[in-house]
C-alpha atoms as a PDB file:
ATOM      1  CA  UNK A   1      15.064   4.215   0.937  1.00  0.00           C
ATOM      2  CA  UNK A   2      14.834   2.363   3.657  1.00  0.00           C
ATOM      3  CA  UNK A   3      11.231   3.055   4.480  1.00  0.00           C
ATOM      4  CA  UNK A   4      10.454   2.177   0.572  1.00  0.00           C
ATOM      5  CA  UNK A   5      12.350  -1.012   1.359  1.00  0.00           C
ATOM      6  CA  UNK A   6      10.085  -1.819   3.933  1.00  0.00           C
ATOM      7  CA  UNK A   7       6.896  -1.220   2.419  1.00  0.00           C
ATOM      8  CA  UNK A   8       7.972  -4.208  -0.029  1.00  0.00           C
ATOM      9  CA  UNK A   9       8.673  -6.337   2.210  1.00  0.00           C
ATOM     10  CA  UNK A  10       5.048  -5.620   3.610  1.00  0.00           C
ATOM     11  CA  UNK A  11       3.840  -6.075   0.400  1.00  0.00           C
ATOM     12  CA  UNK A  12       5.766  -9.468  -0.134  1.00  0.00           C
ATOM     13  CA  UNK A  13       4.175 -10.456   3.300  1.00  0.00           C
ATOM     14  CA  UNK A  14       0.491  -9.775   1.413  1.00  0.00           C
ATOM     15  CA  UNK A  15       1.813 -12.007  -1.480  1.00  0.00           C
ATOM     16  CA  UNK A  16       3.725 -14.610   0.481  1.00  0.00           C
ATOM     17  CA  UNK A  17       1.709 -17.621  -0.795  1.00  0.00           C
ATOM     18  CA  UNK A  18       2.843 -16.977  -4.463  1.00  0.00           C
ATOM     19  CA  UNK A  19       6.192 -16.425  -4.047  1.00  0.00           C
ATOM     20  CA  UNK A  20       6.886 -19.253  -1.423  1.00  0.00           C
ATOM     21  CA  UNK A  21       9.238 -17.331   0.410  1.00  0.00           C
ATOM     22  CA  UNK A  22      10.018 -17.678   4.362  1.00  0.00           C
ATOM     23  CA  UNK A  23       7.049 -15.710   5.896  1.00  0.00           C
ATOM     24  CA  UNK A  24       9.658 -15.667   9.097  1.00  0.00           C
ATOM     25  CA  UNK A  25      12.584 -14.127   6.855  1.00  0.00           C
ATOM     26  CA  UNK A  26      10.346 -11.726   5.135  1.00  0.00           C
ATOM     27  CA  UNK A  27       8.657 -10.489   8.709  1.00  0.00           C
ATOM     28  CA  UNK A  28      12.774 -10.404   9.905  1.00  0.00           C
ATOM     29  CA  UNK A  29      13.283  -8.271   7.022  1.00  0.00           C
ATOM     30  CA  UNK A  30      10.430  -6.005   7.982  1.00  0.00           C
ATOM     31  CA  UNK A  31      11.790  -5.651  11.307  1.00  0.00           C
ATOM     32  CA  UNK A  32      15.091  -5.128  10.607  1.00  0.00           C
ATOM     33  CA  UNK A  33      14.261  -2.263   8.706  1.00  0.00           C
ATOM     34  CA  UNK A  34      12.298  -1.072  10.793  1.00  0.00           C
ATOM     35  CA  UNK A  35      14.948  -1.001  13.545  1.00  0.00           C
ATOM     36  CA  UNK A  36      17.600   0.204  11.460  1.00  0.00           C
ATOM     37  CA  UNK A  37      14.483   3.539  10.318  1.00  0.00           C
ATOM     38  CA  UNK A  38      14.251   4.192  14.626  1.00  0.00           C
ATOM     39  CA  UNK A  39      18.138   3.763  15.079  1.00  0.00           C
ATOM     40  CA  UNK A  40      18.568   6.847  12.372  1.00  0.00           C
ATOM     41  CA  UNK A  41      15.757   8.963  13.551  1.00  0.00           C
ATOM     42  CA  UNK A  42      17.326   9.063  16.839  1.00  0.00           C
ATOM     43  CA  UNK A  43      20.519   9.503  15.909  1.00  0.00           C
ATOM     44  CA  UNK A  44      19.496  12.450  14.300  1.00  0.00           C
ATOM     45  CA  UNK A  45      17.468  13.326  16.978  1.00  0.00           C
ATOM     46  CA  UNK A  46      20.769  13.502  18.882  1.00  0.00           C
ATOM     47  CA  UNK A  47      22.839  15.184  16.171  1.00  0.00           C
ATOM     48  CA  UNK A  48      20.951  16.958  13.722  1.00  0.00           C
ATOM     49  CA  UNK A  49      17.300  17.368  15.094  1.00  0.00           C
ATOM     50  CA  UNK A  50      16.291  20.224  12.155  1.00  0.00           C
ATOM     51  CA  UNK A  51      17.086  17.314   9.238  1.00  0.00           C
ATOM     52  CA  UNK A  52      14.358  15.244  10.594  1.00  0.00           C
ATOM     53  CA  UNK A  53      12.047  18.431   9.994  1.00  0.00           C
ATOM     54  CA  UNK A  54      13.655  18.515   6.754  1.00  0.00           C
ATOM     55  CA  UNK A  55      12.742  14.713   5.973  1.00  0.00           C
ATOM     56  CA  UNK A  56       9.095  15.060   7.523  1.00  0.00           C
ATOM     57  CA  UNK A  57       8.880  18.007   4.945  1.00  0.00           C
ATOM     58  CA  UNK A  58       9.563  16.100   1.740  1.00  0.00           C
ATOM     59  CA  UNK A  59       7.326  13.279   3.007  1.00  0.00           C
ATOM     60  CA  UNK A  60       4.567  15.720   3.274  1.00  0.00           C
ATOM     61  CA  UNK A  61       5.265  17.585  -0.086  1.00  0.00           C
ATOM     62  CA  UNK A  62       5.606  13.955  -2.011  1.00  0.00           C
ATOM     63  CA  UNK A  63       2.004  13.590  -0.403  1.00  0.00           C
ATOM     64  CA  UNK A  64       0.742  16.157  -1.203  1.00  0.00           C
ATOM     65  CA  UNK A  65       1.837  16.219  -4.816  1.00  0.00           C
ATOM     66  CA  UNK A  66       0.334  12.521  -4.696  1.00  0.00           C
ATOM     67  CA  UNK A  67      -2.791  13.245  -3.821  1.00  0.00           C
ATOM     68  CA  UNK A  68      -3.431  16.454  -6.089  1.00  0.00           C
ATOM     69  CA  UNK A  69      -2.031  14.387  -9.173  1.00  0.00           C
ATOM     70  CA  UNK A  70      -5.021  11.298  -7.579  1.00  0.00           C
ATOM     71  CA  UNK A  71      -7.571  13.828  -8.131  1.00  0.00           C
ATOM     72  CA  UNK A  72      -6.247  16.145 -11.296  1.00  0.00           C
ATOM     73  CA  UNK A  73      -5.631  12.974 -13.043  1.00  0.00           C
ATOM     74  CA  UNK A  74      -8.736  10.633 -11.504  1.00  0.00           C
ATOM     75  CA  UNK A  75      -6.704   7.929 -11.089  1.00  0.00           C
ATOM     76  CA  UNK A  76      -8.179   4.766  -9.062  1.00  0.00           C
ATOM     77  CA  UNK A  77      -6.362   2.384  -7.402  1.00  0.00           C
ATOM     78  CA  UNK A  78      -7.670  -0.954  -7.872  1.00  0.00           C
ATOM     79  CA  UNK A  79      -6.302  -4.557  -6.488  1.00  0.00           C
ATOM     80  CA  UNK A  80      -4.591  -6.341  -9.442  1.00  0.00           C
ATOM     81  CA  UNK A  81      -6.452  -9.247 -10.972  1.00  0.00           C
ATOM     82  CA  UNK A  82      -4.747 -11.889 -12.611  1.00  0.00           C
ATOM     83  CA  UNK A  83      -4.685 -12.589 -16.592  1.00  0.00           C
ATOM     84  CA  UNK A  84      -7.489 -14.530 -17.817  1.00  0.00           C
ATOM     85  CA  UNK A  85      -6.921 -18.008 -17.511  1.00  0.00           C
ATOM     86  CA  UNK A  86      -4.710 -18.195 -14.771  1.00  0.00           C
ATOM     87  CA  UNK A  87      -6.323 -17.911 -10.680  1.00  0.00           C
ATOM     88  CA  UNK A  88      -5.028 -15.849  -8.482  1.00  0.00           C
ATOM     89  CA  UNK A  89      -2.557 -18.394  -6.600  1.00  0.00           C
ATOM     90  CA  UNK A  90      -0.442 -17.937 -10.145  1.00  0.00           C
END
């Protein structure tokens, strides 16, 4: 969750100009979370080294099922555009 979490604040980063947020409270965010993602991992480093197998396994299987549904499906991923008449600054 954590690691989802983070990717939006990346993603808000990207976007910061529309949304007028803090681009130093959003990059805090990112790095928070990214501390709090390396404080875990070596906790259970310490404690319970096999879950972290565990967790890299269910990364790579949500992957993998991501990439066979990209090509069984032919999905594309495209960059939004905006509705007509408005530009892309909203």
């Amino acid at each position: 969750m954590l690691l989802i979490h983070t990717a939006v604040h990346l993603g808000h980063l990207r976007l910061i100009g529309q949304t007028g947020a803090s681009r130093a409270l959003v990059a805090l965010a990112v790095l928070a979370n990214g501390a709090t993602v390396s404080l875990g991992l070596y906790h259970l480093s310490r404690t319970e080294p096999a879950l972290i197998g565990w967790i890299a396994g269910f990364f790579a299987l949500a992957l993998l099922v991501e990439i066979v549904l990209h090509f069984v499906t032919a999905r594309e991923v495209r960059p939004r555009t905006p509705p007509q008449g408005q530009s892309p600054k909203g």
